[in-house]
Protein backbone atom coordinates (compact mmCIF):
# COMPACT_ATOMS: atom_id res chain seq x y z
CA UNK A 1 -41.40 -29.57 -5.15
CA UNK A 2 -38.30 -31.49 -4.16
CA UNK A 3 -36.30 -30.74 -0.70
CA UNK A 4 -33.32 -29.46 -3.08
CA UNK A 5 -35.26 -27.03 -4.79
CA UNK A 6 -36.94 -26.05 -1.65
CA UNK A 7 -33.48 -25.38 -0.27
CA UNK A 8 -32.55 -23.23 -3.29
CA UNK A 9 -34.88 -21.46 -3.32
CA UNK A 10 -34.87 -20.39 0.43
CA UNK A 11 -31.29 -19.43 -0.06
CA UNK A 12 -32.30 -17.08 -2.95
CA UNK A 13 -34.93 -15.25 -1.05
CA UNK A 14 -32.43 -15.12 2.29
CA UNK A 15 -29.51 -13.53 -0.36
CA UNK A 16 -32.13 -11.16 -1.80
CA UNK A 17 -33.37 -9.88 1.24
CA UNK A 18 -29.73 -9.87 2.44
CA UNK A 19 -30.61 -11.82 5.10
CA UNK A 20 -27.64 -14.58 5.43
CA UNK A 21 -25.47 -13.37 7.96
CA UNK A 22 -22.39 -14.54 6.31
CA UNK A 23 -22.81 -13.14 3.29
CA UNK A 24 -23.66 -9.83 4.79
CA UNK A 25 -20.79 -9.18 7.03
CA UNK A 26 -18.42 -9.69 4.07
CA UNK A 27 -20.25 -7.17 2.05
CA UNK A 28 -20.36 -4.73 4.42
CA UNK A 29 -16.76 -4.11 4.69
CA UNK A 30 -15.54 -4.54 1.43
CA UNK A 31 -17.98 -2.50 -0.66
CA UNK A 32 -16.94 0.67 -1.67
CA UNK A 33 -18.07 3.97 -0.69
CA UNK A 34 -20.71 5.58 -3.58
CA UNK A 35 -18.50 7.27 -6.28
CA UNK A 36 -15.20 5.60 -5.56
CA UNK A 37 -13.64 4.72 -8.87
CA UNK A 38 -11.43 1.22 -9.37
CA UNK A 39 -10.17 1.88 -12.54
CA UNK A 40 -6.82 1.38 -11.21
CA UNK A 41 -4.65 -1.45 -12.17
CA UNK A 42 -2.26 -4.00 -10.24
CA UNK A 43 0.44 -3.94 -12.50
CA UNK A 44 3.72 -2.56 -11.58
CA UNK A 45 4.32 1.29 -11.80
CA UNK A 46 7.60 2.52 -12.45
CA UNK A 47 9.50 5.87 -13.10
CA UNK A 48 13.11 6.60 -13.63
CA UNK A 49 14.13 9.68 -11.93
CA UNK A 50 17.27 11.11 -11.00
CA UNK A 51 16.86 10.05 -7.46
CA UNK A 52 17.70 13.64 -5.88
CA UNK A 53 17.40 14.38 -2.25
CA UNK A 54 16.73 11.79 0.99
CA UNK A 55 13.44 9.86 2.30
CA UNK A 56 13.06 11.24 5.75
CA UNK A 57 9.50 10.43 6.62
CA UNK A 58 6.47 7.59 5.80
CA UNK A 59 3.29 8.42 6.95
CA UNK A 60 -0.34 6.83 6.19
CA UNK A 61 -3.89 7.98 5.95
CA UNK A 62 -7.13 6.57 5.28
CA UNK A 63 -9.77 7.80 3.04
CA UNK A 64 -13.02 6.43 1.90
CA UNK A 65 -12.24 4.98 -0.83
CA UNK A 66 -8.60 4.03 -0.39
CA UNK A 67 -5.82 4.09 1.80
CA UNK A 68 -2.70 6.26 1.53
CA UNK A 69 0.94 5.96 2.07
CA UNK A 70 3.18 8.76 1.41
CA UNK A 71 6.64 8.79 1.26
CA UNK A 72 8.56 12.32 1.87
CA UNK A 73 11.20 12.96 0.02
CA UNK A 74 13.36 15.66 1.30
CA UNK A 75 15.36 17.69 -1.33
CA UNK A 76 13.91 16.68 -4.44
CA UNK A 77 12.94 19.59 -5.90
CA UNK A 78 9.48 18.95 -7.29
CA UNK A 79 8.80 15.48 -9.21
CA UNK A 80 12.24 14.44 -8.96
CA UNK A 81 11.68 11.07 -8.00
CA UNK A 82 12.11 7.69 -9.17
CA UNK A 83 10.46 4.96 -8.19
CA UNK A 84 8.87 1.22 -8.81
CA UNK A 85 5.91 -0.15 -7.08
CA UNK A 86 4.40 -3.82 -7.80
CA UNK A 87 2.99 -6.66 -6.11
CA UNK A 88 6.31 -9.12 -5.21
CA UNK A 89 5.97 -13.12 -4.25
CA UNK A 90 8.19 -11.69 -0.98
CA UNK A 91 9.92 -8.62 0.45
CA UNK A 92 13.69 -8.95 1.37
CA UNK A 93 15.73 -6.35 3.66
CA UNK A 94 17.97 -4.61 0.97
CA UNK A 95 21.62 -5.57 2.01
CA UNK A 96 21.31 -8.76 3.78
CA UNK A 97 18.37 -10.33 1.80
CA UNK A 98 16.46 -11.30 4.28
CA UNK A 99 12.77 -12.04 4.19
CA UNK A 100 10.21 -9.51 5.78
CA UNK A 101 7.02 -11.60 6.41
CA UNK A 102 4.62 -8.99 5.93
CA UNK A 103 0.31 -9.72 6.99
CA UNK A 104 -2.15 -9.38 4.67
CA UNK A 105 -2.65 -11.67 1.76
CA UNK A 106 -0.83 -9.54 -0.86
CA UNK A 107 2.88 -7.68 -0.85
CA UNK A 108 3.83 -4.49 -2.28
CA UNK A 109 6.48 -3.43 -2.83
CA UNK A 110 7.68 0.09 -2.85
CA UNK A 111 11.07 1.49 -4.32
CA UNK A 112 12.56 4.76 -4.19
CA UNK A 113 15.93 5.36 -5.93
CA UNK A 114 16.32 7.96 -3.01
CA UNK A 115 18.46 6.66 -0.05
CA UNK A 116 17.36 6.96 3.78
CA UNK A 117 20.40 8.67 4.40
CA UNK A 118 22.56 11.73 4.01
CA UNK A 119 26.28 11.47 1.38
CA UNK A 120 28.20 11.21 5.59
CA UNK A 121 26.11 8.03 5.97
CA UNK A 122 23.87 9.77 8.62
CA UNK A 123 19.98 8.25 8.86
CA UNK A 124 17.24 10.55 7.20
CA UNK A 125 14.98 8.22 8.08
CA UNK A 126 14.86 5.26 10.88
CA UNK A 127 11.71 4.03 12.60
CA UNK A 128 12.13 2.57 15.66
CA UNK A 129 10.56 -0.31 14.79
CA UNK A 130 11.44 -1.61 10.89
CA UNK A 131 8.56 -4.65 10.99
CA UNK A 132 6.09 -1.89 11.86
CA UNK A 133 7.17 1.19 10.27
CA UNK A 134 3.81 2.90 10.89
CA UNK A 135 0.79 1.59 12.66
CA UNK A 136 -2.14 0.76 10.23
CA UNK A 137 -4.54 -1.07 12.72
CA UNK A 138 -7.87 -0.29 11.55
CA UNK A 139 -6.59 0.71 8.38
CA UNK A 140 -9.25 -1.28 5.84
CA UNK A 141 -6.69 -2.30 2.96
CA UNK A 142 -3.37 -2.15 4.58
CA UNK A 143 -2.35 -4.85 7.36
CA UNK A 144 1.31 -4.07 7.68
CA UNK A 145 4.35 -1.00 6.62
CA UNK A 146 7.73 -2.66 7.02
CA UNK A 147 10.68 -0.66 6.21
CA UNK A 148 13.04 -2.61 4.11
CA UNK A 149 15.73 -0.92 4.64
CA UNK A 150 17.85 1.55 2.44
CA UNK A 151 21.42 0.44 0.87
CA UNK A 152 23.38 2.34 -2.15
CA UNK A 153 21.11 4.73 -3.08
CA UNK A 154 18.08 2.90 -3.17
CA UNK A 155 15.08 2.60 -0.20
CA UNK A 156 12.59 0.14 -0.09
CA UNK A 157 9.27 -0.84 2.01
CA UNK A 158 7.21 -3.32 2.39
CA UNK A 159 3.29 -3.05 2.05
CA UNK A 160 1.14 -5.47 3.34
CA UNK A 161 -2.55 -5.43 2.23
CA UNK A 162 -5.20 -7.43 2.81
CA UNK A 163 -5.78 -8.51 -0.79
CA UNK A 164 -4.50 -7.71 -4.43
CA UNK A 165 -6.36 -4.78 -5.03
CA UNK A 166 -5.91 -1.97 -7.67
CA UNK A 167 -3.64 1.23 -6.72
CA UNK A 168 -2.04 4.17 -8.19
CA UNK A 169 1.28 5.98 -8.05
CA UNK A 170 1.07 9.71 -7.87
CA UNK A 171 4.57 11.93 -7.30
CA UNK A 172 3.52 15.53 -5.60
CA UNK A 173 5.45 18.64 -5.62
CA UNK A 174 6.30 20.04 -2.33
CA UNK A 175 6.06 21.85 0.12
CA UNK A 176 9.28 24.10 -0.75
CA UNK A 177 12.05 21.73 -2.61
CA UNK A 178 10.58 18.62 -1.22
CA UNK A 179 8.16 15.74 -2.75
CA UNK A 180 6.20 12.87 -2.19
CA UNK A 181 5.15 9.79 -3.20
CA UNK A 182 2.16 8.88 -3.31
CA UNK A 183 0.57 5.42 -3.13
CA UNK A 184 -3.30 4.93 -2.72
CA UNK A 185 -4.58 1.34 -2.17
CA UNK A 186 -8.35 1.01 -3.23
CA UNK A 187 -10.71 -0.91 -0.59
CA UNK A 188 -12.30 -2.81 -3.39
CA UNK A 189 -11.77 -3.45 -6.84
């Protein structure tokens, strides 16, 4: 038998017996909890909706088979909300243009045609903090929320995962005449 094959064939017995320590420690993150589904897609999500009512809070969660940002909509009695969400080359500050660098190796971006503010110009919504809208260390898909700003109507954030991975876009009625929007990032595809 000849070194080469030798060699292959060690390395096939070490992966089968999951024994390379490489190979290992990326699996072990990035597999997905039994029963998660992934038959989400990547392609952009979009739904035109009156735009009623004011964003006033983002919040995250994790779960174990994706994690969760929700936008609260304030006002927009039930599903009124329109929105686009897609993977972007780049996230800009709406107004001035100017580019968010956001970690992870994939941007989303995340629309609402509902502005961060009231019809007197007062802020619904203002984190202290725009480049880190809401702290996602430990999160396992996201690496970064950056709010983007909100100008004529329309809000925007940026989401920065660790990898193009599947997601889905789900509007929620309430509580009372408020909504949310929902956007779940898979861990895996």
């Amino acid at each position: 038998m000849s070194p080469r094959t030798r060699s292959v064939r060690r390395l096939a017995t070490a992966l089968a017996g999951g024994a390379v320590l490489g190979v290992t420690a990326l699996a072990g993150p990035a597999s997905a909890a039994p029963g998660c589904s992934t038959a989400w897609g990547s392609t952009p999500e979009i739904a035109n909706g009156p735009g009623t009512g004011t964003v006033d809070e983002i919040r995250t969660g994790q779960h174990a088979c994706f994690d969760r940002l929700v936008v609260d909509i304030d006002g927009a009695y039930g599903d009124d909300i329109g929105y686009r969400v897609e993977y972007s080359q780049g996230i800009t500050h709406d107004g001035s243009g100017a580019a968010i660098p956001l970690r992870g190796a994939a941007d989303l971006h995340i629309v609402v045609w509902n502005p961060a503010y009231t019809g007197g110009g007062t802020a619904t919504y203002d984190p202290a903090n725009d480049a880190e809208a809401e702290n996602v260390a430990g999160h396992r898909t996201f690496r970064q929320v950056a709010w983007a700003g909100s100008h004529e109507g329309v809000s925007s954030i940026g989401l920065g995962v660790r990898a193009r991975l599947p997601y889905r876009v789900t509007v929620l009625p309430g509580p009372g005449d408020d909504a949310r929007l929902v956007v779940d990032v898979a861990h895996t595809w």
